[in-house]
C-alpha atoms as a PDB file:
ATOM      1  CA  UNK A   1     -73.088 222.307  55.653  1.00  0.00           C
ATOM      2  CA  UNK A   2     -72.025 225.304  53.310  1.00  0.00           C
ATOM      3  CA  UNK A   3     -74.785 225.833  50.904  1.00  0.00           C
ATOM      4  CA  UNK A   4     -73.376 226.516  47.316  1.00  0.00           C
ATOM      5  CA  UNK A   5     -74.353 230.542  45.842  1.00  0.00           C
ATOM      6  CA  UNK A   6     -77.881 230.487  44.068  1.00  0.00           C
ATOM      7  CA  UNK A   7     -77.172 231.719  40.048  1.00  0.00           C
ATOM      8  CA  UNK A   8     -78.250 235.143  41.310  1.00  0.00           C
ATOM      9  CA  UNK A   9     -75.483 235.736  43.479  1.00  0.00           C
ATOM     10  CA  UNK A  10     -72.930 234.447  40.890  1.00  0.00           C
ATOM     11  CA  UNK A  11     -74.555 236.462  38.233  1.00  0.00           C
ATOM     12  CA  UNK A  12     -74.249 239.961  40.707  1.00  0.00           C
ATOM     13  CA  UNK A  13     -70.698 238.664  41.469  1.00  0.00           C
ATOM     14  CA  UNK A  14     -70.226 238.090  37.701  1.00  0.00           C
ATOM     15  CA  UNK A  15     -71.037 241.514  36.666  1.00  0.00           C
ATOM     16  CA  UNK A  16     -69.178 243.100  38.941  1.00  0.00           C
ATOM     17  CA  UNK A  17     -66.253 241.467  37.201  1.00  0.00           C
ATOM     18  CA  UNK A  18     -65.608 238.051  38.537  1.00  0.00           C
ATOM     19  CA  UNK A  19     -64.678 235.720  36.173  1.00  0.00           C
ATOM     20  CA  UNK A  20     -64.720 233.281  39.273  1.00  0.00           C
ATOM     21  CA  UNK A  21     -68.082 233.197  39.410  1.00  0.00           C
ATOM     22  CA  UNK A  22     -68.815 233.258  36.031  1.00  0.00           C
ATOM     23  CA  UNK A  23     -66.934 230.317  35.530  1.00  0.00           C
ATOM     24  CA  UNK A  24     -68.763 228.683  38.675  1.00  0.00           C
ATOM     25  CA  UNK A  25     -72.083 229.592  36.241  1.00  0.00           C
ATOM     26  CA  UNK A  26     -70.466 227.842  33.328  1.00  0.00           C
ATOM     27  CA  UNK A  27     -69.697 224.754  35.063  1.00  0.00           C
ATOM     28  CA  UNK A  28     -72.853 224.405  36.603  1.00  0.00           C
ATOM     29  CA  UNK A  29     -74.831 224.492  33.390  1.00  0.00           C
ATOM     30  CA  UNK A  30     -72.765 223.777  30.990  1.00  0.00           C
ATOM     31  CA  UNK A  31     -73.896 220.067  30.912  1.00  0.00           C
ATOM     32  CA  UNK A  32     -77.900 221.071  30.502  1.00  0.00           C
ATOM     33  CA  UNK A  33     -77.136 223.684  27.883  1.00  0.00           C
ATOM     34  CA  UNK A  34     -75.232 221.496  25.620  1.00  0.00           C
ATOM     35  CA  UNK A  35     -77.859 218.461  25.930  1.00  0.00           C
ATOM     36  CA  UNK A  36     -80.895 221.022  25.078  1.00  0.00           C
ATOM     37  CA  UNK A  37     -78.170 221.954  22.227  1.00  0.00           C
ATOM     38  CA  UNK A  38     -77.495 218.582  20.732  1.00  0.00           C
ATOM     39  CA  UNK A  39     -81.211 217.871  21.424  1.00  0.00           C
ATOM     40  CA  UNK A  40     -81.819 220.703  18.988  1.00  0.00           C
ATOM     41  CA  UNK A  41     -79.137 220.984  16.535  1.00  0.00           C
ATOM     42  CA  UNK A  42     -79.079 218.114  13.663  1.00  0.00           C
ATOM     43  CA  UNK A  43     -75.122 217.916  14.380  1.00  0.00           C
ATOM     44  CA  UNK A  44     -72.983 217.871  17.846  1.00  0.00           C
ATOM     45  CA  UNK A  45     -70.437 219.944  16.439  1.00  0.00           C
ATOM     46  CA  UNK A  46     -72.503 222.416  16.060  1.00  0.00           C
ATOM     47  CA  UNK A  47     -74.142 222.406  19.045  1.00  0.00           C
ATOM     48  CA  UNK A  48     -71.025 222.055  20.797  1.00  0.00           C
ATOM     49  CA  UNK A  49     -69.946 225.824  19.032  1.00  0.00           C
ATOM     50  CA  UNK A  50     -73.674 227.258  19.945  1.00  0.00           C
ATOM     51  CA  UNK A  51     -73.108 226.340  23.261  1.00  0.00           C
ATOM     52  CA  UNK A  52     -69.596 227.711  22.899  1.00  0.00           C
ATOM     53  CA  UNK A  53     -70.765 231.381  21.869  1.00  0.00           C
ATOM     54  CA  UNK A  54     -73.446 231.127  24.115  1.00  0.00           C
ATOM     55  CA  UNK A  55     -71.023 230.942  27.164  1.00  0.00           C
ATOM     56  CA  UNK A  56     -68.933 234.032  25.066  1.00  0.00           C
ATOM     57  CA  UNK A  57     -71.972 235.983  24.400  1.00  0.00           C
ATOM     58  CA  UNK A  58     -73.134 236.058  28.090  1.00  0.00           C
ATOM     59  CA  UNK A  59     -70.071 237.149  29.501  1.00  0.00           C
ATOM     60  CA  UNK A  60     -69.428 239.958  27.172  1.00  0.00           C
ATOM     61  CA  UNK A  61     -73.412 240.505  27.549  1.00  0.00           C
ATOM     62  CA  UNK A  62     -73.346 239.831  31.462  1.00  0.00           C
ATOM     63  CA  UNK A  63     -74.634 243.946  31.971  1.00  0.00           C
ATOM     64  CA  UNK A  64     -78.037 242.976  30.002  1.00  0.00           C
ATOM     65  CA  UNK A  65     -79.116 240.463  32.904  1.00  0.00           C
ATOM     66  CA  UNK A  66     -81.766 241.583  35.097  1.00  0.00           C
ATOM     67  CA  UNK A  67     -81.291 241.230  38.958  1.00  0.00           C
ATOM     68  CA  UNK A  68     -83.895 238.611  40.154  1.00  0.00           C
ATOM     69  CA  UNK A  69     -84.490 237.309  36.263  1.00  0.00           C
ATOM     70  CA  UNK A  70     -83.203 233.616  36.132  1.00  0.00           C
ATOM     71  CA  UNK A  71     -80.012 233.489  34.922  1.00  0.00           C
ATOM     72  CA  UNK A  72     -80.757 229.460  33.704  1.00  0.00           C
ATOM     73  CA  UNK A  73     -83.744 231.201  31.646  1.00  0.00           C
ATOM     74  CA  UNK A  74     -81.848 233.819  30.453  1.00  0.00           C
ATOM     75  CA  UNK A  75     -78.894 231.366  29.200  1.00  0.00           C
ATOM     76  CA  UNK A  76     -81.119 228.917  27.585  1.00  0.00           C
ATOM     77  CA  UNK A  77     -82.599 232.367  25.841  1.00  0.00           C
ATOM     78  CA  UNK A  78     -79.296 233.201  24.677  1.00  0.00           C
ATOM     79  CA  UNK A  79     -78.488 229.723  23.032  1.00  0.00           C
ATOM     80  CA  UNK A  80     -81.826 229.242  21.683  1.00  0.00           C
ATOM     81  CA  UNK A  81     -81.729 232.062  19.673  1.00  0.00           C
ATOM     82  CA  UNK A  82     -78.132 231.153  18.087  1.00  0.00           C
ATOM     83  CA  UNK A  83     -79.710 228.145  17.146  1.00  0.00           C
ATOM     84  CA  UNK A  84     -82.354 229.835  15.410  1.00  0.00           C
ATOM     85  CA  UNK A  85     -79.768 232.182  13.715  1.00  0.00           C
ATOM     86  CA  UNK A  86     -77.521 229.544  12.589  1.00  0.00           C
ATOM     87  CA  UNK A  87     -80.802 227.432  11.135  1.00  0.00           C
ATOM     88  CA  UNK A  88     -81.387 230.886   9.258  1.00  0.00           C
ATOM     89  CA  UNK A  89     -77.880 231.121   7.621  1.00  0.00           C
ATOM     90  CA  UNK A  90     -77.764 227.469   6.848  1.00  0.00           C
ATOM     91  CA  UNK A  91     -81.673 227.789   4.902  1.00  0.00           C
ATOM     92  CA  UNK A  92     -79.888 230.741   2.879  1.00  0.00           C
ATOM     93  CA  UNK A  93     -76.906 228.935   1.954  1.00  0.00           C
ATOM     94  CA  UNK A  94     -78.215 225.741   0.796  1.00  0.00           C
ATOM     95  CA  UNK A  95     -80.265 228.318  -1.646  1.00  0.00           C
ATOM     96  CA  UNK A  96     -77.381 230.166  -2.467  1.00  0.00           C
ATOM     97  CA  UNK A  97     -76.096 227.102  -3.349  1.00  0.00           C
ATOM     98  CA  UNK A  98     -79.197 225.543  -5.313  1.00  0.00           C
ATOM     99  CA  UNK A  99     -79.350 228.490  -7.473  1.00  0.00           C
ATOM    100  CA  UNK A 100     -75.843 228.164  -7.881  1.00  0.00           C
ATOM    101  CA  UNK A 101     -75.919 224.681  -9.029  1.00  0.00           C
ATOM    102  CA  UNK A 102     -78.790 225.269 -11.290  1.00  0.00           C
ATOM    103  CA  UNK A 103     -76.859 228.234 -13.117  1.00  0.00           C
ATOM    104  CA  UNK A 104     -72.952 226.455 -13.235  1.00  0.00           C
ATOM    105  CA  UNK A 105     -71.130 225.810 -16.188  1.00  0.00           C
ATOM    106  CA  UNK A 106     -70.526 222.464 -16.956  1.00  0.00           C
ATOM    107  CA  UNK A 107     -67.164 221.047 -17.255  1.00  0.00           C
ATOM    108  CA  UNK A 108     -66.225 218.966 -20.388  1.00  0.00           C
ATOM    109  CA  UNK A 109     -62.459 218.716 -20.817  1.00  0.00           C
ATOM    110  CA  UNK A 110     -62.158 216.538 -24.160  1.00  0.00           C
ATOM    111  CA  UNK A 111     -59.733 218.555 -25.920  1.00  0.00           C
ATOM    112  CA  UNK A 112     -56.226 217.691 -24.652  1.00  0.00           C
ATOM    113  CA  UNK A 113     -55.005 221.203 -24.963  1.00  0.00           C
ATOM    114  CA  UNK A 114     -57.551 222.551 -23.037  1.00  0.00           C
ATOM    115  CA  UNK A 115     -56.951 219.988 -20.150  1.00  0.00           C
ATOM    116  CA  UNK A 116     -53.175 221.014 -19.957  1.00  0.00           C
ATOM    117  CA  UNK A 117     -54.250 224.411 -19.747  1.00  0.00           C
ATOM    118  CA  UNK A 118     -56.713 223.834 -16.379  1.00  0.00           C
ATOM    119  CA  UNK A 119     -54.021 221.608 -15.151  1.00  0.00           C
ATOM    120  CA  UNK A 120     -51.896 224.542 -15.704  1.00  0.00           C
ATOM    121  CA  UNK A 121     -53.919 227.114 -14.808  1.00  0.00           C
ATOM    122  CA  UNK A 122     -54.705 225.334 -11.062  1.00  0.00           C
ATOM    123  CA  UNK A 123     -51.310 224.628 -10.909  1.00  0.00           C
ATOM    124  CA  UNK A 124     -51.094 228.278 -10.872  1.00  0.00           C
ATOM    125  CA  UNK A 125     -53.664 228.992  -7.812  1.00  0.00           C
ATOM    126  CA  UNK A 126     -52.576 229.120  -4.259  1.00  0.00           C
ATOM    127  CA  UNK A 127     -53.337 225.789  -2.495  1.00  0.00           C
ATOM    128  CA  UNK A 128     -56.790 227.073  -0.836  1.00  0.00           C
ATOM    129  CA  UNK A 129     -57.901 228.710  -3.744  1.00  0.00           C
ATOM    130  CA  UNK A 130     -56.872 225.561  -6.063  1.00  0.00           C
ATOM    131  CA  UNK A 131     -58.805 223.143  -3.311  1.00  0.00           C
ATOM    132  CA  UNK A 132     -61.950 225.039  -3.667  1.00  0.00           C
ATOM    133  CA  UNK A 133     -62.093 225.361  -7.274  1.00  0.00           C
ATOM    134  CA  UNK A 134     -61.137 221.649  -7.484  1.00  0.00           C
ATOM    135  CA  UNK A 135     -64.235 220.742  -5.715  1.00  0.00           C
ATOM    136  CA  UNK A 136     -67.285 222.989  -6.625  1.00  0.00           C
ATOM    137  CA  UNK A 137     -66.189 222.806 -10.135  1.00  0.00           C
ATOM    138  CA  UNK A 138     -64.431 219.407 -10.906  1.00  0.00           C
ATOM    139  CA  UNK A 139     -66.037 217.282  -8.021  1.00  0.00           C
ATOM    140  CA  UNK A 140     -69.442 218.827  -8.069  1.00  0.00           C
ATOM    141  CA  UNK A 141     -69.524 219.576  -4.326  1.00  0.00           C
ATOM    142  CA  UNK A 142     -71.497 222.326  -3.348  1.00  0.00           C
ATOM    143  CA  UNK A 143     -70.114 225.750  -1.436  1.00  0.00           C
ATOM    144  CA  UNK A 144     -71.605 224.808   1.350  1.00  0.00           C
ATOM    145  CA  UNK A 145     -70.047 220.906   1.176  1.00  0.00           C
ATOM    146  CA  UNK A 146     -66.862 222.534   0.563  1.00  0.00           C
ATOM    147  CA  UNK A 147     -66.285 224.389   3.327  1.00  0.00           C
ATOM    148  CA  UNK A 148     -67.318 221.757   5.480  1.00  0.00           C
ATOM    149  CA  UNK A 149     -64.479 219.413   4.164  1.00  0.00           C
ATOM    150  CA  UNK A 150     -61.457 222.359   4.109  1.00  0.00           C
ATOM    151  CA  UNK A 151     -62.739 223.522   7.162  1.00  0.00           C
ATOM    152  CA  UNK A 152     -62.921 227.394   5.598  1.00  0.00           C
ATOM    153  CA  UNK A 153     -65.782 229.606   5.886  1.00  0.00           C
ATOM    154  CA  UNK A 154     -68.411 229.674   3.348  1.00  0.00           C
ATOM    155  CA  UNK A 155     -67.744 232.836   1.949  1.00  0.00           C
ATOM    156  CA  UNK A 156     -64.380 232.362   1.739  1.00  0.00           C
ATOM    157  CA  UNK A 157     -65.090 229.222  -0.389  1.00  0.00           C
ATOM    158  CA  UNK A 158     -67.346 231.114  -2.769  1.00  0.00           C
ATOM    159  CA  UNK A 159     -64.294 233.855  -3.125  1.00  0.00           C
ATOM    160  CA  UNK A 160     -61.864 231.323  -3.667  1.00  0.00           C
ATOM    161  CA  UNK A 161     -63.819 229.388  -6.300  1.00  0.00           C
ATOM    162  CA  UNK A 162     -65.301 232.504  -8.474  1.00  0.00           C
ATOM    163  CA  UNK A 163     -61.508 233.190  -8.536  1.00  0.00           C
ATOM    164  CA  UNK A 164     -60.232 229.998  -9.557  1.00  0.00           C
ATOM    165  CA  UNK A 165     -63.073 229.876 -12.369  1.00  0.00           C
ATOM    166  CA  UNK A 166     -61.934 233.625 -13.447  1.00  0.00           C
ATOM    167  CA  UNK A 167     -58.551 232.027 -13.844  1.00  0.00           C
ATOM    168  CA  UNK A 168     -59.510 228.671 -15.649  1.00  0.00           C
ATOM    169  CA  UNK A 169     -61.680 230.371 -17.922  1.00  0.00           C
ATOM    170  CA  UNK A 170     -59.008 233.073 -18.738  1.00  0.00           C
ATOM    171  CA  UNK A 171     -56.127 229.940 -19.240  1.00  0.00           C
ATOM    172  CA  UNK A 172     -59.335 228.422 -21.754  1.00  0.00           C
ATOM    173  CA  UNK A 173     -59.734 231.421 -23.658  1.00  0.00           C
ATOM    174  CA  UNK A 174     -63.256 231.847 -22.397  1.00  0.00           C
ATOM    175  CA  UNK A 175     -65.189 235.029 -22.041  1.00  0.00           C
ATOM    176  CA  UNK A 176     -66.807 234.569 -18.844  1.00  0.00           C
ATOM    177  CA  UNK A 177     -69.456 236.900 -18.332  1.00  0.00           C
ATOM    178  CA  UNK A 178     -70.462 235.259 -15.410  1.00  0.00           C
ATOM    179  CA  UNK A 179     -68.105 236.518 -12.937  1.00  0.00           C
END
């Protein structure tokens, strides 16, 4: 009976610049590391991209692993630690957005001139741009919520929508000191 490499001798082989046995690594944990992920992260898709960079960041890390460390450990180590960064960048966008929400104009188009001009005016914007500014600012969805449904990245959102309002607010005639 051939006994299979302990994760020490694939992690040696792996340094020295096998992707083989890196990818022998991968398939024998991947399973575990993306249950403690989903076990951890309030959605899969997210856990599923953790576990995804986790996989990235030890094979571009592979020179930080210690010889006789455990290579399950240090994995696990490597994911946890995402999760704990991406928990940190969610907390300070959801208050980037709650100040954000507290401090918005609101929106009253009554004057029928003024709602051919914002027709116009997002007419005007490129289709991401006009998406984004049609949410935050006509369909009250957060930055955050946005991005999530156009599948853009937050900041990109928040560029495309302080845009959008420069624009609408320049087709209303509006000083907007805000941006």
């Amino acid at each position: 009976m051939i006994m299979a490499p302990a994760d020490a001798e694939l992690a040696l082989a792996a340094q020295a610049g096998s992707a083989d046995a890196f990818g022998r690594l991968v398939d024998r944990h991947q399973q575990a590391l993306r249950a403690f992920l989903r076990r951890v992260c309030a959605r899969s898709a997210d856990a599923d991209d953790i576990a995804q960079e986790t996989f990235l960041t030890a094979w571009t890390n592979l020179r930080r692993f210690r010889a006789g460390t455990n290579f399950k450990a240090w994995l696990f180590a490597i994911a946890w630690r995402k999760r704990l960064s991406l928990e940190r960048s969610l907390a300070r966008g959801a208050r980037r957005d709650g100040e954000w929400l507290e401090t918005r104009p609101q929106w009253d188009v009554s004057d029928r001139a003024d709602a051919i001009a914002v027709r116009r005016a997002l007419e005007g914007l490129p289709l991401d741009q006009r998406a984004a500014t049609a949410l935050c600012l006509a369909g009250d969805f957060s930055h955050a919520e946005a991005a999530d449904a156009l599948g853009a990245p937050l900041g990109t959102i928040k560029s495309h929508v302080t845009r959008g309002r420069a624009k609408l607010m320049q087709a209303l005639g509006v000083d907007d000191d805000a941006s």
